[in-house]
C-alpha atoms as a PDB file:
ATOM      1  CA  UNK A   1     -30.683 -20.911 -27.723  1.00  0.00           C
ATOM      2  CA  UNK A   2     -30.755 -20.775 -31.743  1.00  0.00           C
ATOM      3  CA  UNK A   3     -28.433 -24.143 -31.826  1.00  0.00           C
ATOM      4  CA  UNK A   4     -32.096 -25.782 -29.901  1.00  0.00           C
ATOM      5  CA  UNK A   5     -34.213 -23.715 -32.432  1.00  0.00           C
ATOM      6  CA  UNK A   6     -35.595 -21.511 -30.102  1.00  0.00           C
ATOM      7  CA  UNK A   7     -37.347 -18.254 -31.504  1.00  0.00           C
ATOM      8  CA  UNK A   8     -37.508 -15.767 -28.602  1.00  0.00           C
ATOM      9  CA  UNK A   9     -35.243 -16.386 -25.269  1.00  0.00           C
ATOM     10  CA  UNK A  10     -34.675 -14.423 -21.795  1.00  0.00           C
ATOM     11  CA  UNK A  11     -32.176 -11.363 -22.347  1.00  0.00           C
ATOM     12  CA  UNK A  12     -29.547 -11.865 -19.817  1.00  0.00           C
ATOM     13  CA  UNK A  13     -28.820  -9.650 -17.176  1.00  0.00           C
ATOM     14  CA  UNK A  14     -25.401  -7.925 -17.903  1.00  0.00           C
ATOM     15  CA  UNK A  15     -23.830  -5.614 -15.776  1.00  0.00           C
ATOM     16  CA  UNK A  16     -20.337  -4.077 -14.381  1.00  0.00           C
ATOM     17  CA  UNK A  17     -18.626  -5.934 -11.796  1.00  0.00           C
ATOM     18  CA  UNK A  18     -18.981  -3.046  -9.473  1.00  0.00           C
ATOM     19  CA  UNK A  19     -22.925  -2.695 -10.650  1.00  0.00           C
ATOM     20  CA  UNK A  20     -23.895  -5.988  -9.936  1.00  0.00           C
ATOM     21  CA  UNK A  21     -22.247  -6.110  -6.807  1.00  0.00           C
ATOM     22  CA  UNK A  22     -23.671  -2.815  -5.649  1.00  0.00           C
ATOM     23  CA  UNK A  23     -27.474  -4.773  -6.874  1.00  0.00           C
ATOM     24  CA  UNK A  24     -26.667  -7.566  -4.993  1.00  0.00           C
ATOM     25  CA  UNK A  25     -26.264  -5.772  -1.756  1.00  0.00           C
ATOM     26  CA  UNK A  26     -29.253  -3.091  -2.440  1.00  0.00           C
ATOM     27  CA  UNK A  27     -31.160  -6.245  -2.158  1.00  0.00           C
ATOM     28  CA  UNK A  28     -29.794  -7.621   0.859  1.00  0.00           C
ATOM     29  CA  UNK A  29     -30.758  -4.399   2.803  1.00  0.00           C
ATOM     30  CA  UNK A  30     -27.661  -4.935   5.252  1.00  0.00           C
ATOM     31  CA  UNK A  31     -28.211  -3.122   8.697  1.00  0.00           C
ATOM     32  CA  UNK A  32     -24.767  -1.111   8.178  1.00  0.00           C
ATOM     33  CA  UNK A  33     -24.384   2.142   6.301  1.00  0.00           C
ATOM     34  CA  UNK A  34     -21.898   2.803   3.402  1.00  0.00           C
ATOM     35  CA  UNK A  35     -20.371   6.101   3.846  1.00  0.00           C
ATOM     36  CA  UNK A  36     -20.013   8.271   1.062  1.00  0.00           C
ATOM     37  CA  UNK A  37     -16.688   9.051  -0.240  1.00  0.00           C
ATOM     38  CA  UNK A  38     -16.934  12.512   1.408  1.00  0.00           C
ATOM     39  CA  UNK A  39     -17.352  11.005   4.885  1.00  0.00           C
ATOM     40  CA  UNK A  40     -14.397   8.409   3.901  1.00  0.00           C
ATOM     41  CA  UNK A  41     -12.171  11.109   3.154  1.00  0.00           C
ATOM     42  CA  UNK A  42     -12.711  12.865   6.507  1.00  0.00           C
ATOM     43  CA  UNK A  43     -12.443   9.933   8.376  1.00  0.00           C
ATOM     44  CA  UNK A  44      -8.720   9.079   7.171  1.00  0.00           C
ATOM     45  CA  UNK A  45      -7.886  12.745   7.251  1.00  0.00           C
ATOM     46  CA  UNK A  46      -9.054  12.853  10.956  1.00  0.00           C
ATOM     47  CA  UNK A  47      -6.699   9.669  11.817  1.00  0.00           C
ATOM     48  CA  UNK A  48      -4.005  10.808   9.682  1.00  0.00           C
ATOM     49  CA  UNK A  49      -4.193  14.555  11.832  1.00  0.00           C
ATOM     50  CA  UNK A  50      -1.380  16.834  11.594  1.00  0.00           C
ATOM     51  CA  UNK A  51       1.494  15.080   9.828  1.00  0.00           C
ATOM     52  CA  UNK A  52       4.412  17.379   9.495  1.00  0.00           C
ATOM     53  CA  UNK A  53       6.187  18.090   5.894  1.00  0.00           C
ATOM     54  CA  UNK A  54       2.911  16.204   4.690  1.00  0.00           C
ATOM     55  CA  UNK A  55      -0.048  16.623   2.175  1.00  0.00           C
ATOM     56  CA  UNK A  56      -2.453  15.707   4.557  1.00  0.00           C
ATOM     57  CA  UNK A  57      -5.363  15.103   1.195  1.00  0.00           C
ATOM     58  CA  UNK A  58      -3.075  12.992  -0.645  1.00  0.00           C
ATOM     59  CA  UNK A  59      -1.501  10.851   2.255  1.00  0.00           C
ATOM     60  CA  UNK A  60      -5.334  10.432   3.243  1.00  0.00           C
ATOM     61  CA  UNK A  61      -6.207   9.698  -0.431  1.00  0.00           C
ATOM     62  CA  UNK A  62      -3.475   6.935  -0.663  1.00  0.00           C
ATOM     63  CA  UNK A  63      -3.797   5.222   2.528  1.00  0.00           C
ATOM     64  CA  UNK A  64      -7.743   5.146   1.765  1.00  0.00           C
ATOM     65  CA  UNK A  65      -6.203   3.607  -2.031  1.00  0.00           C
ATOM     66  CA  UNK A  66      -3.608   1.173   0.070  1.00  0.00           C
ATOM     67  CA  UNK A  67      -6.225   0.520   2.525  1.00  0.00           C
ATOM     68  CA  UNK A  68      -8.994  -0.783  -0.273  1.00  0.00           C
ATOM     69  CA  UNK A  69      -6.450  -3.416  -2.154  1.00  0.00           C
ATOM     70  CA  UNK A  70      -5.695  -4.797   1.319  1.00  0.00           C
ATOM     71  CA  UNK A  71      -9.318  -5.485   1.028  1.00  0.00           C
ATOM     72  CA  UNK A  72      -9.734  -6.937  -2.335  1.00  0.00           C
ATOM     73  CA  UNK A  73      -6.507  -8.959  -1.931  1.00  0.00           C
ATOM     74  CA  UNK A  74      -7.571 -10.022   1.845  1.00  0.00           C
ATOM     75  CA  UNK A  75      -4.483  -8.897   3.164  1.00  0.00           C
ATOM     76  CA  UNK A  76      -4.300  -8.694   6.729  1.00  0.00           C
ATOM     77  CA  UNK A  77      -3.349  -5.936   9.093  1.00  0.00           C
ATOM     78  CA  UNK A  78      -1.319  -8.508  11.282  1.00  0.00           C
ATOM     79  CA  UNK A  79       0.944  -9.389   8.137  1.00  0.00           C
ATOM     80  CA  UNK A  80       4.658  -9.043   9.498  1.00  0.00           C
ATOM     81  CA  UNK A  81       5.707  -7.085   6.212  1.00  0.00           C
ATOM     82  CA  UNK A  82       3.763  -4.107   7.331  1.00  0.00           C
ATOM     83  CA  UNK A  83       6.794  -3.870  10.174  1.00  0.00           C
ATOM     84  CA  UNK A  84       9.732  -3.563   7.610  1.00  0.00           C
ATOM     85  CA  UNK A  85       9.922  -0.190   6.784  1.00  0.00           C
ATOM     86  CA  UNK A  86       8.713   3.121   8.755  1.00  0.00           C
ATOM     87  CA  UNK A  87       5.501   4.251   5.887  1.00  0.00           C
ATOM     88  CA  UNK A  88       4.041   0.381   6.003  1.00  0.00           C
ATOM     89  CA  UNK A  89       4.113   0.893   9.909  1.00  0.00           C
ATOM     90  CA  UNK A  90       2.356   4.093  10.331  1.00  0.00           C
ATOM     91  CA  UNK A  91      -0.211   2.813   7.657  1.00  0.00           C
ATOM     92  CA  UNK A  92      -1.009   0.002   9.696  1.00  0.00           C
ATOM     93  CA  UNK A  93      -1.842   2.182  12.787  1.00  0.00           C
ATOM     94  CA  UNK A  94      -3.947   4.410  10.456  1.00  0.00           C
ATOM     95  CA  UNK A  95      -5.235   1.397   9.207  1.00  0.00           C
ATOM     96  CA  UNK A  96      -6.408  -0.240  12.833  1.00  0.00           C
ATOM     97  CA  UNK A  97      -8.016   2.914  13.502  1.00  0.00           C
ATOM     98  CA  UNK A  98     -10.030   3.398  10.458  1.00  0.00           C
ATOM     99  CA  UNK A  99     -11.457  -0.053  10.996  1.00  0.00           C
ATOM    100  CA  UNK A 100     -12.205   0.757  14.555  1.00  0.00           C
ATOM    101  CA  UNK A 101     -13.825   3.608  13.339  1.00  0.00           C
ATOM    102  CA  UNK A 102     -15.811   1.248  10.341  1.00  0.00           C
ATOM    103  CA  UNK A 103     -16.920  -0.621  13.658  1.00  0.00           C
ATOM    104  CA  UNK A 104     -18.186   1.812  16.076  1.00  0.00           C
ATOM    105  CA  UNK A 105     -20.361   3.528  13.061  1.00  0.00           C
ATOM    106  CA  UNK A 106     -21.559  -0.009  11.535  1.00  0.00           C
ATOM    107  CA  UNK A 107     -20.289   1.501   8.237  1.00  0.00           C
ATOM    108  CA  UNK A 108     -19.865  -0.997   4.961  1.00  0.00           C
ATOM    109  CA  UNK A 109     -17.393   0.686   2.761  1.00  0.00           C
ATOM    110  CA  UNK A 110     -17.629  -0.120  -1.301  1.00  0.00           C
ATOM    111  CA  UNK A 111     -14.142  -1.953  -0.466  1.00  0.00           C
ATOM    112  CA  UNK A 112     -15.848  -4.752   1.520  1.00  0.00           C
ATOM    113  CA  UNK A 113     -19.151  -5.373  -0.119  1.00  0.00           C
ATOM    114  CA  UNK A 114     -17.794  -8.646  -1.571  1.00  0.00           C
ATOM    115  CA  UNK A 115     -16.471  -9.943   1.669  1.00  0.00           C
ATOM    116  CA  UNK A 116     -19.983  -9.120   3.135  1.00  0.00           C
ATOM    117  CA  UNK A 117     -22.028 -10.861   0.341  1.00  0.00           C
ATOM    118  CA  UNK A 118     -20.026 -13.883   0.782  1.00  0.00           C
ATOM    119  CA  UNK A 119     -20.517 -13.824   4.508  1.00  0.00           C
ATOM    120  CA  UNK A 120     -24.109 -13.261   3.604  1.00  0.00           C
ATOM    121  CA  UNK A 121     -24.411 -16.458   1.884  1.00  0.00           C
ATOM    122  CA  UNK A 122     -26.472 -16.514  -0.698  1.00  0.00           C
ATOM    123  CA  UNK A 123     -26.865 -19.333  -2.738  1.00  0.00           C
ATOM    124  CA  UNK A 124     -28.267 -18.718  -6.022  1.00  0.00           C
ATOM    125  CA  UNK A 125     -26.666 -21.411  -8.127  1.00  0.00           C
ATOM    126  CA  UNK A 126     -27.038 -19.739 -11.268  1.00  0.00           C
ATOM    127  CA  UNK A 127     -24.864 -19.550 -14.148  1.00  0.00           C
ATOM    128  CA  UNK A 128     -22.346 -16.268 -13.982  1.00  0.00           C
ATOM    129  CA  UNK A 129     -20.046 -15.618 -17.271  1.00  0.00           C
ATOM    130  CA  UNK A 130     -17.742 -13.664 -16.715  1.00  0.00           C
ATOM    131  CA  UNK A 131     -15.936 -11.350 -19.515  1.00  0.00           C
ATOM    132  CA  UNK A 132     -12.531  -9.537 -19.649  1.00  0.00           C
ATOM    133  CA  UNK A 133     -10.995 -10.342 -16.609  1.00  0.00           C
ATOM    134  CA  UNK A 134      -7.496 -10.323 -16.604  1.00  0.00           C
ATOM    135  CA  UNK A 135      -7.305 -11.702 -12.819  1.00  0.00           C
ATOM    136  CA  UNK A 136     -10.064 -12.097 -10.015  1.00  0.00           C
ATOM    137  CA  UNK A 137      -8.839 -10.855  -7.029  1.00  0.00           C
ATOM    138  CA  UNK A 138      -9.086 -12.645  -3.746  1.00  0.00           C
ATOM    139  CA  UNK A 139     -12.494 -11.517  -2.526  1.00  0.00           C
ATOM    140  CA  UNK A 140     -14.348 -11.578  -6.070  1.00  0.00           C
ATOM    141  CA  UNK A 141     -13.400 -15.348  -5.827  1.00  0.00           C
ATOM    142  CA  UNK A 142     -14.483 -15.607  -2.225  1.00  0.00           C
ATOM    143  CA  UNK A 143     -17.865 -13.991  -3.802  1.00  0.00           C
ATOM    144  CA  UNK A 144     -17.976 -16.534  -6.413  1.00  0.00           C
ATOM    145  CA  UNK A 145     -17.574 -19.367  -3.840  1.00  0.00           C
ATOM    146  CA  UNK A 146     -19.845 -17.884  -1.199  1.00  0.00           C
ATOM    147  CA  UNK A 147     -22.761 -17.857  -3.577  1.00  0.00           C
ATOM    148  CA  UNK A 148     -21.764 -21.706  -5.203  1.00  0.00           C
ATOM    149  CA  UNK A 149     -22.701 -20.037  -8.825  1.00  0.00           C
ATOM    150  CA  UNK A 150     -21.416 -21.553 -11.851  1.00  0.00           C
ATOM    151  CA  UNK A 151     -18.898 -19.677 -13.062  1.00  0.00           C
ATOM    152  CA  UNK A 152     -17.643 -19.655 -16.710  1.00  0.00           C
ATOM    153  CA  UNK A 153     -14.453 -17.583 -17.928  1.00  0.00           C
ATOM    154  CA  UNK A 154     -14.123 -17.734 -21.672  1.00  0.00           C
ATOM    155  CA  UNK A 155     -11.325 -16.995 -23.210  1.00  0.00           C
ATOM    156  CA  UNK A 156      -8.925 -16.525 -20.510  1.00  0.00           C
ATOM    157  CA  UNK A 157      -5.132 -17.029 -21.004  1.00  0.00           C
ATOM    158  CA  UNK A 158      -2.538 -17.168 -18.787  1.00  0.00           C
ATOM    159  CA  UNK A 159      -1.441 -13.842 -17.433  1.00  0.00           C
ATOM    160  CA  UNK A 160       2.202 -14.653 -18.024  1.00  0.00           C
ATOM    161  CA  UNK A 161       4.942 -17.122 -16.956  1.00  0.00           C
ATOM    162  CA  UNK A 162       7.287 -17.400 -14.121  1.00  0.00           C
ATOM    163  CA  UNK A 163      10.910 -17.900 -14.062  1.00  0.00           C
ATOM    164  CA  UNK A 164      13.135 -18.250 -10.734  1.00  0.00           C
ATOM    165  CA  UNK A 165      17.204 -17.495 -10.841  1.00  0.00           C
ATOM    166  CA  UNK A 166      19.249 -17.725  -8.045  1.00  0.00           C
ATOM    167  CA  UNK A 167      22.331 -16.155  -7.576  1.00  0.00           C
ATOM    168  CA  UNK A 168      25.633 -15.713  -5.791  1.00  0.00           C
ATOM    169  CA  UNK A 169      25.075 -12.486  -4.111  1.00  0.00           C
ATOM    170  CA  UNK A 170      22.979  -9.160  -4.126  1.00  0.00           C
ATOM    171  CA  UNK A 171      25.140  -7.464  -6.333  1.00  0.00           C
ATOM    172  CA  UNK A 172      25.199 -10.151  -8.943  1.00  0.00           C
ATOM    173  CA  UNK A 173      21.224 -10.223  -8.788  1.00  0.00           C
ATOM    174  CA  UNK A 174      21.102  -6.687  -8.741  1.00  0.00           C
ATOM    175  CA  UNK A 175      23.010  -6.475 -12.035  1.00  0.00           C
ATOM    176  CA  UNK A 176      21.106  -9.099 -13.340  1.00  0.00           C
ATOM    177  CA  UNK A 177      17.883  -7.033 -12.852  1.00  0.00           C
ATOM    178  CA  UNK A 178      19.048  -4.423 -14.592  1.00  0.00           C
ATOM    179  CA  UNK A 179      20.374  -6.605 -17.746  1.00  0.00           C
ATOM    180  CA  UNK A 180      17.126  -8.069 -18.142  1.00  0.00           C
ATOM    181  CA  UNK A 181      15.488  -4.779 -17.949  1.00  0.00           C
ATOM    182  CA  UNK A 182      17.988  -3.370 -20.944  1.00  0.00           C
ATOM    183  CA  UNK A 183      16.814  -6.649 -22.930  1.00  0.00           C
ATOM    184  CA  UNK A 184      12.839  -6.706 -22.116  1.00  0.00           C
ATOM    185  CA  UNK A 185      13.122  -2.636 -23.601  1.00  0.00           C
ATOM    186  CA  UNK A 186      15.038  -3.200 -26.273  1.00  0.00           C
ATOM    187  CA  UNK A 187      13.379  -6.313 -27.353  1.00  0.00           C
ATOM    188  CA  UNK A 188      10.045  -4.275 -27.545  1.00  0.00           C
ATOM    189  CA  UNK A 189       8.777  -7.061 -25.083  1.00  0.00           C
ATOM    190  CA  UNK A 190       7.428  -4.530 -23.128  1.00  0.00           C
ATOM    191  CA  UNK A 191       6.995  -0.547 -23.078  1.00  0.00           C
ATOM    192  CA  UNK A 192       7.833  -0.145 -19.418  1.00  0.00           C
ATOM    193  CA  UNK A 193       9.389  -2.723 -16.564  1.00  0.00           C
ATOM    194  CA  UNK A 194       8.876  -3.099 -13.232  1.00  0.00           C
ATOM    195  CA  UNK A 195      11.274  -4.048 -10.497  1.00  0.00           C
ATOM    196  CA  UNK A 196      10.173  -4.907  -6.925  1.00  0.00           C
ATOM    197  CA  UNK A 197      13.362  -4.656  -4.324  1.00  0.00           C
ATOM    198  CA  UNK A 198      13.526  -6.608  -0.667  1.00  0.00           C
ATOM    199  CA  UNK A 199      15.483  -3.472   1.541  1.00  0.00           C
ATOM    200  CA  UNK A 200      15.235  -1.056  -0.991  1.00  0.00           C
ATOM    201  CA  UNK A 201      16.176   1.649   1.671  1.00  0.00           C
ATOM    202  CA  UNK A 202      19.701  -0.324   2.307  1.00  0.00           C
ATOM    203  CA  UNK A 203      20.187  -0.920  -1.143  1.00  0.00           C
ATOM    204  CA  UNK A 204      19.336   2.145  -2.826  1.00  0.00           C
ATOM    205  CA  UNK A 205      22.427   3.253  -3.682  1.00  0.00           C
ATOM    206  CA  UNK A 206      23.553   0.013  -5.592  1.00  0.00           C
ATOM    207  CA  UNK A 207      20.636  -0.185  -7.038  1.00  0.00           C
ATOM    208  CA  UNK A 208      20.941   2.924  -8.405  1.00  0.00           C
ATOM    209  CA  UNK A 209      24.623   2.965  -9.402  1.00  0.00           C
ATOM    210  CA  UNK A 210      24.118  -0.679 -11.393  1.00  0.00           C
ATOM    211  CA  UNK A 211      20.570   0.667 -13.342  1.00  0.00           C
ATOM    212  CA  UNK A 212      22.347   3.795 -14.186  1.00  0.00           C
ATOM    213  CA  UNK A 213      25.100   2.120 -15.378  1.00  0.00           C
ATOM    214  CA  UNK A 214      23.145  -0.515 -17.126  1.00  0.00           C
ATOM    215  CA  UNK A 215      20.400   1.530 -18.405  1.00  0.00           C
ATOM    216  CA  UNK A 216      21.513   5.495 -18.179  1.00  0.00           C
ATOM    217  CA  UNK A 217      20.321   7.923 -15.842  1.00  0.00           C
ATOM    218  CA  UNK A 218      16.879   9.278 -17.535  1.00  0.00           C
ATOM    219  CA  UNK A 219      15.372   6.119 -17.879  1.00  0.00           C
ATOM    220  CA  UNK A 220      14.459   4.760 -14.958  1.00  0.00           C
ATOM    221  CA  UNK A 221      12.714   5.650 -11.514  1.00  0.00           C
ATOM    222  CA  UNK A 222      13.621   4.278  -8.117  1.00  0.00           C
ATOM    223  CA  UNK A 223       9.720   4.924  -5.947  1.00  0.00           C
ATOM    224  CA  UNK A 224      12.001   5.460  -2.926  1.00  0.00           C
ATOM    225  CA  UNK A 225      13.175   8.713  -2.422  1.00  0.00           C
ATOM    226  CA  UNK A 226      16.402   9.783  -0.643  1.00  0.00           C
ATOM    227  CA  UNK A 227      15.603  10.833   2.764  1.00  0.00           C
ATOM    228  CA  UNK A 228      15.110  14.441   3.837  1.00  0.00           C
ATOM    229  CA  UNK A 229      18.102  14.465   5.867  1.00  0.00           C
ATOM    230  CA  UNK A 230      20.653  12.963   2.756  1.00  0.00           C
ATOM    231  CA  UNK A 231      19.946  15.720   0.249  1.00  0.00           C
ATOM    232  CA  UNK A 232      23.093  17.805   0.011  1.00  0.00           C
ATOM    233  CA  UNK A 233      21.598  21.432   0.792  1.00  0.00           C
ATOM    234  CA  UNK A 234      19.166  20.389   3.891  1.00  0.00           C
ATOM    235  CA  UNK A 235      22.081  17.963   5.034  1.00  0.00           C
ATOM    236  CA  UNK A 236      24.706  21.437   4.776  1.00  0.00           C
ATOM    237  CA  UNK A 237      22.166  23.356   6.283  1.00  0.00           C
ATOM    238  CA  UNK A 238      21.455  20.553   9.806  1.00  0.00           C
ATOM    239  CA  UNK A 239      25.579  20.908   9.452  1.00  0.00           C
ATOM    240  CA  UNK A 240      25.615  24.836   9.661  1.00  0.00           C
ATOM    241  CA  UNK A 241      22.552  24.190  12.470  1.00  0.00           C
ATOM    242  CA  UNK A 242      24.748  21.590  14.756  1.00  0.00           C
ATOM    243  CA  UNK A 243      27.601  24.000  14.229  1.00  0.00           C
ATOM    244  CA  UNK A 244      25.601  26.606  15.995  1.00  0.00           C
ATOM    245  CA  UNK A 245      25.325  24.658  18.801  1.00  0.00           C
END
């Protein structure tokens, strides 16, 4: 506006990704409801029920978490990964059920309001800068598409690049995991390094052994915890308990 000598312009509207969103769909008026966190929580909690050796608020709490990026990443229930290990399962069933649930109250949670503003269609055509995002996920580009705005991203850069290895077996690319963890640390590339594992249940134990011996013990997490039954003092006491028998 200055560079065409202008002395007084529009101020632009600008607002949070998660305010302008909510705008959009204040003015839309959709006949659903979006239930308050409150009645979120109690939903999951009722489809989670009585889990034993659980904490019934903080499974509920992550599933509602797991349930929201399956959402924003459009990730869908029928995805065969969700069969691999015994947690992604039982999710999945909570999962169905919550959405049944979503259906039979016409509820709108916060998770989906992109998804239904692109379904909406709206076309506005305006201009839309956007500022500081790292990465758009799946439905904020859906959004973007659904409403045929012009979008402008200044400034981005490339999140990062990608490499691919192969090698001869899973030990060797186990132990190369580890060595490349050791060098991104002591490089100061990076404070803290992440490591995702295909079967980390069967390979937990090599996995461990090679990053302890690669890194030391107190420096590194596995997510995966050993189950109940493998922990020396509950698997002596099922011992003592079969002996009884």
């Amino acid at each position: 506006c200055q560079s065409r000598g202008s002395r007084v312009w529009e101020t632009p509207l600008i607002r949070a990704w998660p305010d302008w969103v909510k705008e959009s769909i204040d003015l839309r008026l959709p006949d659903v409801v979006t239930p308050s966190d409150f009645a979120e929580r109690r939903a999951w909690l009722r489809i989670i029920g009585d889990v034993t050796l659980l904490d019934r608020a903080a499974t509920a709490a992550s599933a509602a978490q797991a349930w929201s990026l399956c959402q924003q990443y459009e990730v869908s229930l029928d995805h065969p990964d969700f069969g691999v290990t015994e947690d992604t399962a039982r999710f999945r069933e909570w999962a169905i059920a919550f959405e049944e649930l979503l259906a039979k109250n016409r509820w709108l949670p916060v998770a989906r309001w992109e998804r239904w503003l692109a379904e909406a269609g709206e076309r506005t055509g305006r201009e839309v800068w956007l500022e500081g995002f790292d990465e758009m996920t799946p439905a904020q580009k859906r959004l973007m598409r659904g409403m045929r705005t012009r979008v402008y991203e200044p400034g981005l850069v490339p999140a990062g690049t990608v490499t691919r290895n192969t090698y001869p077996d899973t030990r060797a690319e186990i132990q190369a995991a580890a060595s490349w963890a050791r060098t991104q640390l002591e490089d100061g590339a990076a404070r803290s390094v992440g490591i995702v594992v295909q079967n980390l249940r069967g390979l937990r134990a090599e996995v461990e052994a090679t990053f302890e011996d690669v890194l030391g013990r107190s420096i590194f997490n596995i997510s995966l915890g050993l189950p109940l039954a493998d922990w020396p003092i509950i698997a002596d006491a099922l011992r003592w308990l079969r002996a009884l028998d």
